[in-house]
PDB file of N, CA and C in Angstrom:
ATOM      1  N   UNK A   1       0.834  -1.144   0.000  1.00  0.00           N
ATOM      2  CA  UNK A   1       0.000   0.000   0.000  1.00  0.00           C
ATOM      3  C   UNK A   1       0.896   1.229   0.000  1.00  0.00           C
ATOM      4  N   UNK A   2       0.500   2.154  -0.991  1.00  0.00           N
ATOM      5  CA  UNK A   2       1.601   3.683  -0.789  1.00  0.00           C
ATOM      6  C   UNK A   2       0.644   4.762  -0.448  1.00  0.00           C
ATOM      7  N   UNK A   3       0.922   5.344   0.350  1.00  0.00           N
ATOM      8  CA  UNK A   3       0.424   6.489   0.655  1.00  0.00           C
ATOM      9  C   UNK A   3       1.569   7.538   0.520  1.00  0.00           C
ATOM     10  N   UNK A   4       0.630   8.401  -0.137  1.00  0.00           N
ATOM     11  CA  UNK A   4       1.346   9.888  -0.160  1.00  0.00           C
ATOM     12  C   UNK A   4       1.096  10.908   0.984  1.00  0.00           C
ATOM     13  N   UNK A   5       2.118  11.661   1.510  1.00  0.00           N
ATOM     14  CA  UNK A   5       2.071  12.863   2.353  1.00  0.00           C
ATOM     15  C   UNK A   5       0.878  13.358   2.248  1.00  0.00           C
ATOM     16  N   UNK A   6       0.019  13.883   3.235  1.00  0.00           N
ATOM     17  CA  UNK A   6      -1.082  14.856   3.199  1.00  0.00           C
ATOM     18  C   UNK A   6      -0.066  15.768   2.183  1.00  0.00           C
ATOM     19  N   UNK A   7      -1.662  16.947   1.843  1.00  0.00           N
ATOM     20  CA  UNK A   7      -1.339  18.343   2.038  1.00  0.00           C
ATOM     21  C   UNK A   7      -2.361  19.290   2.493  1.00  0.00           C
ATOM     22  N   UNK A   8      -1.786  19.955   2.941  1.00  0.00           N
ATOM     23  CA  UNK A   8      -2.651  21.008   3.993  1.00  0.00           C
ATOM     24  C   UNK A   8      -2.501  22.584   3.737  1.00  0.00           C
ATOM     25  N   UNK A   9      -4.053  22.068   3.014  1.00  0.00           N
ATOM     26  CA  UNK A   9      -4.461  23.088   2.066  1.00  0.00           C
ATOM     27  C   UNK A   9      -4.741  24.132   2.706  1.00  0.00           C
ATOM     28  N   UNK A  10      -3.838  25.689   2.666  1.00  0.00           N
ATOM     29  CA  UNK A  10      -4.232  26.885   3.400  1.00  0.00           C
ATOM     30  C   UNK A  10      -2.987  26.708   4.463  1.00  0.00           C
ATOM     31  N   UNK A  11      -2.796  25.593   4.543  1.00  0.00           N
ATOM     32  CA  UNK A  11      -1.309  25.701   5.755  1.00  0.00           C
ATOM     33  C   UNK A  11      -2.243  25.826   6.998  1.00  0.00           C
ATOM     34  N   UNK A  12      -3.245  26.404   7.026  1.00  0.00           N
ATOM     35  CA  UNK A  12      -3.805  26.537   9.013  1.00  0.00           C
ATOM     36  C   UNK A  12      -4.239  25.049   9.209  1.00  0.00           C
ATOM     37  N   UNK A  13      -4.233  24.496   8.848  1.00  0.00           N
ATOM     38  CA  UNK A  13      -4.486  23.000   9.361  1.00  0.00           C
ATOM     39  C   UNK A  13      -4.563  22.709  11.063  1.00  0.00           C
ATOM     40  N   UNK A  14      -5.303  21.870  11.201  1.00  0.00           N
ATOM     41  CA  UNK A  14      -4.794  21.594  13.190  1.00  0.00           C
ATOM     42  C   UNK A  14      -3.912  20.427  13.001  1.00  0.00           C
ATOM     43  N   UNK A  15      -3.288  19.755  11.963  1.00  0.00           N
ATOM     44  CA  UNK A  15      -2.036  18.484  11.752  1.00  0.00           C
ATOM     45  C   UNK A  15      -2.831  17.038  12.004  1.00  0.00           C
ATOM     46  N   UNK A  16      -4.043  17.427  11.572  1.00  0.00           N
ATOM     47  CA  UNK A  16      -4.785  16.183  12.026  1.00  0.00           C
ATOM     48  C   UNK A  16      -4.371  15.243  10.589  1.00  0.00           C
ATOM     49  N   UNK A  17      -4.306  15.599   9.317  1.00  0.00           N
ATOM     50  CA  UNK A  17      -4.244  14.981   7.919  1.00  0.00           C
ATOM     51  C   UNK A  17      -2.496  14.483   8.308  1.00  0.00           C
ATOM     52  N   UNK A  18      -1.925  15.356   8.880  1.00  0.00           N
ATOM     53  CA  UNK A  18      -0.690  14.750   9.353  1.00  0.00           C
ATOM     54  C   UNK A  18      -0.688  13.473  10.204  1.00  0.00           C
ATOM     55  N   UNK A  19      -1.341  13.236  10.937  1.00  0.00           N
ATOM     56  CA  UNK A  19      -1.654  12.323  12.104  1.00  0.00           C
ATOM     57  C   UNK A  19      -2.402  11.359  11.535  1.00  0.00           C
ATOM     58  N   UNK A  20      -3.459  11.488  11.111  1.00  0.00           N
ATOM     59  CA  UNK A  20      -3.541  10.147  10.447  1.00  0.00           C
ATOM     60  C   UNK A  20      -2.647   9.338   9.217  1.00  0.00           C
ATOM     61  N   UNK A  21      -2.277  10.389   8.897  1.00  0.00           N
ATOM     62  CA  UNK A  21      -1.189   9.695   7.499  1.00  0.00           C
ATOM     63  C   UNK A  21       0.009   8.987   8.071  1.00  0.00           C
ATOM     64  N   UNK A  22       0.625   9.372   9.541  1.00  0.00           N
ATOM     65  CA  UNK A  22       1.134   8.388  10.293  1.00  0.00           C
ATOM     66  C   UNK A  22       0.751   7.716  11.019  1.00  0.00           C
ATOM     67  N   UNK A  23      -0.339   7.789  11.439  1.00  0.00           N
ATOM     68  CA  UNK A  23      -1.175   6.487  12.073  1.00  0.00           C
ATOM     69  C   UNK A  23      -1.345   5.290  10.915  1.00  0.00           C
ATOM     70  N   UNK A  24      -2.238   5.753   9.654  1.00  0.00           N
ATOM     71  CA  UNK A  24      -1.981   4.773   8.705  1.00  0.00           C
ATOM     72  C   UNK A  24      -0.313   3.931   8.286  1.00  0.00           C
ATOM     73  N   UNK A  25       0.430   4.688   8.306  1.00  0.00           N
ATOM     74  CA  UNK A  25       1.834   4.548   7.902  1.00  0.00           C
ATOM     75  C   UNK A  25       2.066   3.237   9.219  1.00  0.00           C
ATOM     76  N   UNK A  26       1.750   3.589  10.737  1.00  0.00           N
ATOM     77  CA  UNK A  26       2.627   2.575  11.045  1.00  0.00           C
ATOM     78  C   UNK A  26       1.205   1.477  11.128  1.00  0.00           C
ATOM     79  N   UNK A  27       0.016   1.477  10.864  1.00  0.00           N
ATOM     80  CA  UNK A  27      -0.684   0.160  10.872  1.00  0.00           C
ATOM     81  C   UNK A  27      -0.269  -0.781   9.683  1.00  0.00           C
ATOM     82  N   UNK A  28       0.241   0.284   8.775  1.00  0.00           N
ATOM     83  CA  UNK A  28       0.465  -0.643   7.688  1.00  0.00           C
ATOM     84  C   UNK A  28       2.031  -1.615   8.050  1.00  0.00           C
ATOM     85  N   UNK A  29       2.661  -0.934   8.616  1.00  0.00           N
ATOM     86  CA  UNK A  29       3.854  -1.374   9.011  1.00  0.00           C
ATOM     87  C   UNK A  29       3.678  -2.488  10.067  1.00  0.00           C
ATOM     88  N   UNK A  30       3.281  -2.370  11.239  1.00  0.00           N
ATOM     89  CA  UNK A  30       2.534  -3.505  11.871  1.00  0.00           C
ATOM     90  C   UNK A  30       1.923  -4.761  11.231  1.00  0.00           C
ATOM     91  N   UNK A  31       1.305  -4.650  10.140  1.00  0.00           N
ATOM     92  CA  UNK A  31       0.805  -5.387   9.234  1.00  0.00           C
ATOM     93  C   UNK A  31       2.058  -6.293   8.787  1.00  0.00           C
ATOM     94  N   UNK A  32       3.060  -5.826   8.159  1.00  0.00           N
ATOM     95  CA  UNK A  32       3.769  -6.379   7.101  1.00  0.00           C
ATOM     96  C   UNK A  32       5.016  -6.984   8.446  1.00  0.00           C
ATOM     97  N   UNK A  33       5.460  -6.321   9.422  1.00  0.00           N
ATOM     98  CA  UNK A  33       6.105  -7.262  10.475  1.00  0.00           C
ATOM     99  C   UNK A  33       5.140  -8.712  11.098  1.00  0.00           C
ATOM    100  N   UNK A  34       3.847  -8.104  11.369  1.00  0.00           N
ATOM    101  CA  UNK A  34       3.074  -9.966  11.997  1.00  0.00           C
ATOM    102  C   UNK A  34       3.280 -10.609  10.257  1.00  0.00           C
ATOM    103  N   UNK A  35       3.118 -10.025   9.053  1.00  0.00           N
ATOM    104  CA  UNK A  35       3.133 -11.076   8.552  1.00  0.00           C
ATOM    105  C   UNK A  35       4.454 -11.738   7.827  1.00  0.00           C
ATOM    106  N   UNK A  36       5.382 -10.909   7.946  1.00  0.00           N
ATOM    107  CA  UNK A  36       6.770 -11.848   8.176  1.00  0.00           C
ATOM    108  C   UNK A  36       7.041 -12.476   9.065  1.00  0.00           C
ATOM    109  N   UNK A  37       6.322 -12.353  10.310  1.00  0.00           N
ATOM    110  CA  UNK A  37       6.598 -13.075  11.632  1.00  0.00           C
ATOM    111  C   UNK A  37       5.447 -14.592  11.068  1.00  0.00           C
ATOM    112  N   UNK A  38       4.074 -14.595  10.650  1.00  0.00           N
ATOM    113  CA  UNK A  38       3.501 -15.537   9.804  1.00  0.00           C
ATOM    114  C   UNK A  38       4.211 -16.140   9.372  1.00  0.00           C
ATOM    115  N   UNK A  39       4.667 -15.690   8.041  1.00  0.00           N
ATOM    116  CA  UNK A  39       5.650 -16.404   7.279  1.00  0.00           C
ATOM    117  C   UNK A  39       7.016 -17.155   7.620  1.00  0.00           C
ATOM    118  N   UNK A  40       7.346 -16.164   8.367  1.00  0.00           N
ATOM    119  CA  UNK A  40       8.586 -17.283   9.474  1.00  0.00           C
ATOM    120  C   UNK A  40       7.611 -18.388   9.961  1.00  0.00           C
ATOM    121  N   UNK A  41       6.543 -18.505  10.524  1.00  0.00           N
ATOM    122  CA  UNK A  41       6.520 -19.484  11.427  1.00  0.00           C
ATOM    123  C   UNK A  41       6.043 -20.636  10.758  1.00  0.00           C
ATOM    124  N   UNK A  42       4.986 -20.158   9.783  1.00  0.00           N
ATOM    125  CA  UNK A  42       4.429 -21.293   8.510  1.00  0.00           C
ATOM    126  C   UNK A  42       5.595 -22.088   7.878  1.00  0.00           C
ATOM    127  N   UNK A  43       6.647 -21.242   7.797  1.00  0.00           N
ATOM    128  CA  UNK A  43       8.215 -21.627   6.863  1.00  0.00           C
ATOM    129  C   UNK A  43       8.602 -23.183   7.909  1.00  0.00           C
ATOM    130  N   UNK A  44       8.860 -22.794   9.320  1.00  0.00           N
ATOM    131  CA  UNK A  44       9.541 -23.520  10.048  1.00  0.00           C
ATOM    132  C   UNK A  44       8.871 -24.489  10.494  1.00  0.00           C
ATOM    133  N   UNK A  45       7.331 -24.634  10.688  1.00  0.00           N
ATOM    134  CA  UNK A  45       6.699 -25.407   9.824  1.00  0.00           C
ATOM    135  C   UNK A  45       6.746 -26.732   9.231  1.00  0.00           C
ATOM    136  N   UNK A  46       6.882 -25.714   7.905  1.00  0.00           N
ATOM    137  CA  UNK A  46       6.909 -26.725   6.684  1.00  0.00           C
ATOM    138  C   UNK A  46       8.040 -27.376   6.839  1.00  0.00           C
ATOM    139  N   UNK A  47       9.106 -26.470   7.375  1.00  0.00           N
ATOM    140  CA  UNK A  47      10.671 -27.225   7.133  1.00  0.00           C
ATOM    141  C   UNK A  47      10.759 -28.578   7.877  1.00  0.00           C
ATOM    142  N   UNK A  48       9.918 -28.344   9.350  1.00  0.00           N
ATOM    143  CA  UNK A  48       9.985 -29.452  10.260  1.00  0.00           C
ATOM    144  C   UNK A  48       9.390 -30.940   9.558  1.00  0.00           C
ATOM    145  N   UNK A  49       8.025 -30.470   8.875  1.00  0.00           N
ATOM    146  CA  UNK A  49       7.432 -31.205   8.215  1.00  0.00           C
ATOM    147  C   UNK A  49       8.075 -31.962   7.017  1.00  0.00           C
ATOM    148  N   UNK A  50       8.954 -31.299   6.179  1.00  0.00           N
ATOM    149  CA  UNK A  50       9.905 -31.833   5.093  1.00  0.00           C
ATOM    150  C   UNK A  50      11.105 -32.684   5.649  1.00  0.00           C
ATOM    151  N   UNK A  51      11.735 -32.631   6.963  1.00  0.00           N
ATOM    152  CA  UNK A  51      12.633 -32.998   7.562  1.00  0.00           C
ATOM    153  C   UNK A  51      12.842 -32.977   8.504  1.00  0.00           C
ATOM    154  N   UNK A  52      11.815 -33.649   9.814  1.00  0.00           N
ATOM    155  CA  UNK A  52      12.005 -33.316  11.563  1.00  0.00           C
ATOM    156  C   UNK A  52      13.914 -33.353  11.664  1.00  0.00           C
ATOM    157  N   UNK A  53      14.313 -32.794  12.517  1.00  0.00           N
ATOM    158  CA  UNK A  53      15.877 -33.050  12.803  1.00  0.00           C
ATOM    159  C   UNK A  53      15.993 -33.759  13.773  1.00  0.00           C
ATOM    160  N   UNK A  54      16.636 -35.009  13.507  1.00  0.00           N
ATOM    161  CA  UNK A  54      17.380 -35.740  14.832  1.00  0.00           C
ATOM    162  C   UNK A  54      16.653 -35.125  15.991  1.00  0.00           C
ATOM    163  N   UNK A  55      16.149 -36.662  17.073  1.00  0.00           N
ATOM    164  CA  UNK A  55      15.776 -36.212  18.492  1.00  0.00           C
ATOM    165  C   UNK A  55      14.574 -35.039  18.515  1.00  0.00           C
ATOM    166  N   UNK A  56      14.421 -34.779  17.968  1.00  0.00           N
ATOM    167  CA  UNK A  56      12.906 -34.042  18.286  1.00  0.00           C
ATOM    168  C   UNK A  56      11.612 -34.936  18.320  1.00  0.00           C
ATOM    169  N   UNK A  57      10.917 -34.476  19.214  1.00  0.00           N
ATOM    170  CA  UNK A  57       9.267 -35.400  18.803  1.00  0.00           C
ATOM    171  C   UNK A  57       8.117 -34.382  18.881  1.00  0.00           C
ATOM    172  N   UNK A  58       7.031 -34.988  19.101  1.00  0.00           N
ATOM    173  CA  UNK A  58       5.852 -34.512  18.282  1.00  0.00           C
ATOM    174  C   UNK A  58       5.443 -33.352  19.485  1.00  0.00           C
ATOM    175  N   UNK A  59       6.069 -33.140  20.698  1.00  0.00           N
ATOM    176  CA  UNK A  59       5.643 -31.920  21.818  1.00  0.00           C
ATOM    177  C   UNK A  59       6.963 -30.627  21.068  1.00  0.00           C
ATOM    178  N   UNK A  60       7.821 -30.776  20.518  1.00  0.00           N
ATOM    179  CA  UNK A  60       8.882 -29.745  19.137  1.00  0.00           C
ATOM    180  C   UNK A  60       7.631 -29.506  18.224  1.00  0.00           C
ATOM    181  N   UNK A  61       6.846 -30.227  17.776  1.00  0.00           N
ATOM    182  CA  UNK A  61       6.531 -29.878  16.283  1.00  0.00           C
ATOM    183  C   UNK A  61       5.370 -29.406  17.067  1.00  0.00           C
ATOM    184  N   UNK A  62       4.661 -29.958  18.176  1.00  0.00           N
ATOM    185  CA  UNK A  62       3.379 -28.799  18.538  1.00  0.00           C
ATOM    186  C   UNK A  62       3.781 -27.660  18.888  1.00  0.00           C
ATOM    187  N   UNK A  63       5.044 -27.438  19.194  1.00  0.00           N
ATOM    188  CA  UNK A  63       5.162 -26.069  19.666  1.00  0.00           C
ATOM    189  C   UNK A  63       5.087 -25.067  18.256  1.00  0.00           C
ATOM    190  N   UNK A  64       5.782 -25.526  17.443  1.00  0.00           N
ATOM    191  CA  UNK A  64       6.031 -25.006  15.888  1.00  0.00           C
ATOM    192  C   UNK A  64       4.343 -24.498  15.807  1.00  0.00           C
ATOM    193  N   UNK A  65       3.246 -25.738  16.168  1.00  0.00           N
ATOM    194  CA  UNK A  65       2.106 -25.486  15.599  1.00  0.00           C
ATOM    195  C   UNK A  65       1.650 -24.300  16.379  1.00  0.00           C
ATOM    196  N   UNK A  66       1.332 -24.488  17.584  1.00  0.00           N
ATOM    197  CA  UNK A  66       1.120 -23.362  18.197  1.00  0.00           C
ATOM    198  C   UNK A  66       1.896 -21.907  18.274  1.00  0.00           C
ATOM    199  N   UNK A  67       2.799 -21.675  17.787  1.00  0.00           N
ATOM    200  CA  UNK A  67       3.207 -20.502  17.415  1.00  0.00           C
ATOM    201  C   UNK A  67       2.605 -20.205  16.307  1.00  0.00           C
ATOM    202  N   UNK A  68       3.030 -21.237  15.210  1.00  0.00           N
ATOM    203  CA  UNK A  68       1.986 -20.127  13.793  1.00  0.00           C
ATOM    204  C   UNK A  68       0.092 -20.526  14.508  1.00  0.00           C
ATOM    205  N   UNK A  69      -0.109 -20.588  14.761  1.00  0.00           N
ATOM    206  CA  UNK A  69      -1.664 -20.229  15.463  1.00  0.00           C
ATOM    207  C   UNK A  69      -1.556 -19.326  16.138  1.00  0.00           C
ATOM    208  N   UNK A  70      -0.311 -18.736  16.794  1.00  0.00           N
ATOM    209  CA  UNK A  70      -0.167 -17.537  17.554  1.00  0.00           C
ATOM    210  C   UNK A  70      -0.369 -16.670  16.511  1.00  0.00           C
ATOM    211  N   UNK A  71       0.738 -16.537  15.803  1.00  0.00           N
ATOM    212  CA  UNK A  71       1.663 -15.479  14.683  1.00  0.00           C
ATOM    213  C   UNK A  71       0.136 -15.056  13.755  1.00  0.00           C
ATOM    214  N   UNK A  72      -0.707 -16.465  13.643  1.00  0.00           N
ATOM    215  CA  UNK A  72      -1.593 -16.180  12.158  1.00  0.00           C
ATOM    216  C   UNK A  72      -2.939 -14.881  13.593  1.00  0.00           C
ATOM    217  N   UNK A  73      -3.101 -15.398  14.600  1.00  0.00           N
ATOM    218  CA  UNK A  73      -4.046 -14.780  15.542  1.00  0.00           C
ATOM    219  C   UNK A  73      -4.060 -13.275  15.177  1.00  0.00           C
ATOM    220  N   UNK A  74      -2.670 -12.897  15.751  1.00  0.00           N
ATOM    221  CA  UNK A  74      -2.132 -11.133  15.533  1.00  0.00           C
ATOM    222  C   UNK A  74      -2.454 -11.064  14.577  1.00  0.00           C
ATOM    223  N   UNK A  75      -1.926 -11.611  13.163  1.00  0.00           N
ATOM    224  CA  UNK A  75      -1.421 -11.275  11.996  1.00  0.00           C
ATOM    225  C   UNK A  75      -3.757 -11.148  11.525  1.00  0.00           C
ATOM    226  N   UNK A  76      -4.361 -12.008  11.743  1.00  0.00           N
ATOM    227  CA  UNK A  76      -5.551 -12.138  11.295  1.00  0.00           C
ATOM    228  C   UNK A  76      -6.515 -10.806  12.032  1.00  0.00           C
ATOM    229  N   UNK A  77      -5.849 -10.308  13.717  1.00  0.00           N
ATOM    230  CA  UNK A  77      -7.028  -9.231  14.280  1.00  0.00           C
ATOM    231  C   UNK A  77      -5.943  -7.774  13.731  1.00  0.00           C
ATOM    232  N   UNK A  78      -4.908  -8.183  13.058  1.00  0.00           N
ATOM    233  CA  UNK A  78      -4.728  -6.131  12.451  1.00  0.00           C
ATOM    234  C   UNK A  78      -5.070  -6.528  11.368  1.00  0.00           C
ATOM    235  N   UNK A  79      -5.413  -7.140  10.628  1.00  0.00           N
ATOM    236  CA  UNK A  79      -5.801  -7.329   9.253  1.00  0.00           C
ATOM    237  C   UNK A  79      -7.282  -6.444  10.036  1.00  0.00           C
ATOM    238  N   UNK A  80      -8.447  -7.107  10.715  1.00  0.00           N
ATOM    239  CA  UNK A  80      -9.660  -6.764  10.629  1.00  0.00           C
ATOM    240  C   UNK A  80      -9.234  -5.122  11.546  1.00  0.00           C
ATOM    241  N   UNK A  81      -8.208  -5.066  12.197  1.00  0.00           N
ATOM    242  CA  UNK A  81      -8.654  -4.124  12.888  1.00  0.00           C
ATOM    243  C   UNK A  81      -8.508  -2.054  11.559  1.00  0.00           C
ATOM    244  N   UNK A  82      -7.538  -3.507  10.735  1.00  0.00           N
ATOM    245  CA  UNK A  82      -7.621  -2.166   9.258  1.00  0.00           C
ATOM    246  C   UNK A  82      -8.231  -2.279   8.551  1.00  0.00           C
ATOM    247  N   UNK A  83      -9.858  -3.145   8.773  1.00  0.00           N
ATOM    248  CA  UNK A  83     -10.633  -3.704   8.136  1.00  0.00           C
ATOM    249  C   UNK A  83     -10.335  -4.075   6.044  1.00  0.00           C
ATOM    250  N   UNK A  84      -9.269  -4.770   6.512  1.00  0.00           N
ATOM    251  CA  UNK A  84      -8.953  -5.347   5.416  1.00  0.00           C
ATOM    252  C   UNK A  84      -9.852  -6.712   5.022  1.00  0.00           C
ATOM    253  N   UNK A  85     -10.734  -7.033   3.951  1.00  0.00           N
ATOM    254  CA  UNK A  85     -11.322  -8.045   3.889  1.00  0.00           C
ATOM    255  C   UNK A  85     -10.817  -9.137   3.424  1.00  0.00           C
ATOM    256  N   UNK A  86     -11.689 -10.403   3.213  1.00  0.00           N
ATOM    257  CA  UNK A  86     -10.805 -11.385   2.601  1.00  0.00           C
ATOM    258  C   UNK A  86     -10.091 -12.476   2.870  1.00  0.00           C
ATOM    259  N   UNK A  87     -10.479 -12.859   4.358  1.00  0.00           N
ATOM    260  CA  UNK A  87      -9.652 -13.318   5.268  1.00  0.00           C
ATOM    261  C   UNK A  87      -9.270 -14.601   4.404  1.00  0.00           C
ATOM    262  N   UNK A  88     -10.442 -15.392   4.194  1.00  0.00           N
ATOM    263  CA  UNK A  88     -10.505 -16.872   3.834  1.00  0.00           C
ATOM    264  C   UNK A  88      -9.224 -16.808   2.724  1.00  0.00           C
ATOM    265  N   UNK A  89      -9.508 -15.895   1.315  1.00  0.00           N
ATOM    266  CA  UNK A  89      -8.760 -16.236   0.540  1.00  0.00           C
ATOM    267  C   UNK A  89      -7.191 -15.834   1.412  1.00  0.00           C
ATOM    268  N   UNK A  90      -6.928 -15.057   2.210  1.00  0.00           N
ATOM    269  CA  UNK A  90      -5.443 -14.572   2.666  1.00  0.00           C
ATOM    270  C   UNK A  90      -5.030 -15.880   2.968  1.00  0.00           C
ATOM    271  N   UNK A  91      -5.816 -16.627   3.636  1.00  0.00           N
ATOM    272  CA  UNK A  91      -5.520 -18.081   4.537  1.00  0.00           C
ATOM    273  C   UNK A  91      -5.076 -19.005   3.503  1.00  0.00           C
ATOM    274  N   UNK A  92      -6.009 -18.913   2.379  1.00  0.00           N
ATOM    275  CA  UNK A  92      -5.696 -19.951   1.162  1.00  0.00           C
ATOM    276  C   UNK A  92      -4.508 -19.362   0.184  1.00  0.00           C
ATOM    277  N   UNK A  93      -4.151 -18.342   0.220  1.00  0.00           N
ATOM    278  CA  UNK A  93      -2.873 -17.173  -0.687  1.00  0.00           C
ATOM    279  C   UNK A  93      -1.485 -18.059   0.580  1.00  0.00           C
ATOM    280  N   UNK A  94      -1.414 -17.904   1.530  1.00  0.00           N
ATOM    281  CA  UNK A  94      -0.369 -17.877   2.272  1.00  0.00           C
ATOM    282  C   UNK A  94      -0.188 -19.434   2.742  1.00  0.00           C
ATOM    283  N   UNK A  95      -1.045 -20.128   2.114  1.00  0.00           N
ATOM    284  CA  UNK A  95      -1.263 -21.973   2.390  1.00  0.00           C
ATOM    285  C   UNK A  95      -1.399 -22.107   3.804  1.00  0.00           C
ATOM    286  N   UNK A  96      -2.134 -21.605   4.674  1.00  0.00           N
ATOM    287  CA  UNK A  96      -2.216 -21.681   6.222  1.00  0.00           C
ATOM    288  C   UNK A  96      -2.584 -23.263   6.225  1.00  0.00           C
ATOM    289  N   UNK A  97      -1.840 -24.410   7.312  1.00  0.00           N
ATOM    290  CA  UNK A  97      -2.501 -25.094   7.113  1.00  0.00           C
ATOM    291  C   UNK A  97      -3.826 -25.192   8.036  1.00  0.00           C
ATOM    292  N   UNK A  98      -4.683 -26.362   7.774  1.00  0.00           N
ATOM    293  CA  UNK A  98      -5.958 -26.461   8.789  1.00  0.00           C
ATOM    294  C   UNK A  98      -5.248 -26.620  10.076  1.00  0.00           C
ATOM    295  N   UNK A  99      -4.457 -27.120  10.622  1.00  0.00           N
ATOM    296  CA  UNK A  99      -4.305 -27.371  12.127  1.00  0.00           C
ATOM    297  C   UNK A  99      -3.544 -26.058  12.858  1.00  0.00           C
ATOM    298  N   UNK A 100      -2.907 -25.017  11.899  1.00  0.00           N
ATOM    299  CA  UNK A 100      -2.725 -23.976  12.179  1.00  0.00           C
ATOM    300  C   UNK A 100      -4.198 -23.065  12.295  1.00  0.00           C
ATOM    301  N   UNK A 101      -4.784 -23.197  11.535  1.00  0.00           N
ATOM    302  CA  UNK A 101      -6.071 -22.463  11.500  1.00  0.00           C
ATOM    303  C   UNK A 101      -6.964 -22.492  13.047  1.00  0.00           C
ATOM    304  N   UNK A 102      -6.682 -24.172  13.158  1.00  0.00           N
ATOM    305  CA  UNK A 102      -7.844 -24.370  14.414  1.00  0.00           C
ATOM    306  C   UNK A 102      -7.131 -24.141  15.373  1.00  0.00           C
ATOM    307  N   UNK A 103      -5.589 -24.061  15.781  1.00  0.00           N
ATOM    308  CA  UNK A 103      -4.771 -23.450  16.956  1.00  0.00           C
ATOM    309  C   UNK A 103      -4.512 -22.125  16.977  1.00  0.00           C
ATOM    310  N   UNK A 104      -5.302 -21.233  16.091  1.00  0.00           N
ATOM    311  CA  UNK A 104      -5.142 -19.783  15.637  1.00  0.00           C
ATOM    312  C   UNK A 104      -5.876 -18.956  17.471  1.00  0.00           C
ATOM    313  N   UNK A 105      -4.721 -18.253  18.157  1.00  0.00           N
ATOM    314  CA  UNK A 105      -5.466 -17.447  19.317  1.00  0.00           C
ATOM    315  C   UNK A 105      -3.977 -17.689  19.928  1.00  0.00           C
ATOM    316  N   UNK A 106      -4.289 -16.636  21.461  1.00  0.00           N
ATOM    317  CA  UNK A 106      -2.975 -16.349  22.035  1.00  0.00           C
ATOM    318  C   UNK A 106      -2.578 -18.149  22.533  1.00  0.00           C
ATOM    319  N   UNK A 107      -1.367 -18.212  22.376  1.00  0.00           N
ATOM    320  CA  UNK A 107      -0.584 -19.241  22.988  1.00  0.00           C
ATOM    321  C   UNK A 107      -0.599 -19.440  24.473  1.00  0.00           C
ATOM    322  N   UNK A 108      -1.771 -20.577  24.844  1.00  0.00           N
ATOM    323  CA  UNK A 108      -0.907 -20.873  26.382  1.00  0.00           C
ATOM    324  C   UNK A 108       0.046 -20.964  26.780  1.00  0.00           C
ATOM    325  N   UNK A 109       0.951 -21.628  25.920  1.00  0.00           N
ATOM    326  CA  UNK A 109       2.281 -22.020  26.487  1.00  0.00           C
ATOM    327  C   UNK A 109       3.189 -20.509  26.371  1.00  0.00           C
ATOM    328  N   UNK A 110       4.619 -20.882  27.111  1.00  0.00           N
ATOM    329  CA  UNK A 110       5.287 -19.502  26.856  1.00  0.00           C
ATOM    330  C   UNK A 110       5.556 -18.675  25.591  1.00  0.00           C
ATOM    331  N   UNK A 111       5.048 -17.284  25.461  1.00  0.00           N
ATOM    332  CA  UNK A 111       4.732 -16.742  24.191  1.00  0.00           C
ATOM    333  C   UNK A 111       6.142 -16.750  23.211  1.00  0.00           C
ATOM    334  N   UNK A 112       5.894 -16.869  21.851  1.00  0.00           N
ATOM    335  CA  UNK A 112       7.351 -16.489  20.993  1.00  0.00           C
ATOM    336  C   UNK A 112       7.186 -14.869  20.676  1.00  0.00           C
ATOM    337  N   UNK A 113       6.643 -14.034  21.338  1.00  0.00           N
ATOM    338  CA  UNK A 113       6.455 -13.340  20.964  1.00  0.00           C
ATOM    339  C   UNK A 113       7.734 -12.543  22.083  1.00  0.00           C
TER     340      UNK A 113
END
């Protein structure tokens, strides 16, 4: 998304066109960090899934799960809270899997956050 600088037409402005144009600026930014933080976690994931490493078992790979159910949680309430629509297809664009989907909400266990 690009946004351009207000302008403030007449110059007497109260800096409000200013203020939201950085309010927008960092929601959008918020946005694009949870969803590299998504994408990290979907990644590590998949990787576990393509190749568990030596000595790990299946309480390693739930943790993996429950983080991207964390990561997708955030990443899914600033999407609505910038009422961005669309959710379903975002889920199906970014290959969320189903067991990430249904562990999607804050993490009981200790946060990766």
């Amino acid at each position: 998304m690009v946004l351009r600088k207000p302008r403030m037409v007449g110059g007497g402005g109260d800096g409000m066109d200013v203020l939201q144009y950085e309010v927008l600026q960092e929601t959008a930014a918020v946005l694009a960090r949870l969803g590299r933080k998504l994408q990290d976690a979907l990644d590590g994931l998949a990787a576990f899934d393509a190749a568990p490493p030596a000595g790990w078992t299946a309480d390693d790979r739930d943790a993996l799960v429950r983080a991207a159910g964390e990561a997708l949680w955030y990443y899914v309430v600033q999407r609505e809270v910038m009422r961005i629509p669309a959710t379903d297809a975002m889920l199906r664009e970014l290959g969320v899997p189903r067991e990430v989907r249904l562990r999607m909400g804050l993490n009981r266990g200790p946060s990766v956050w």
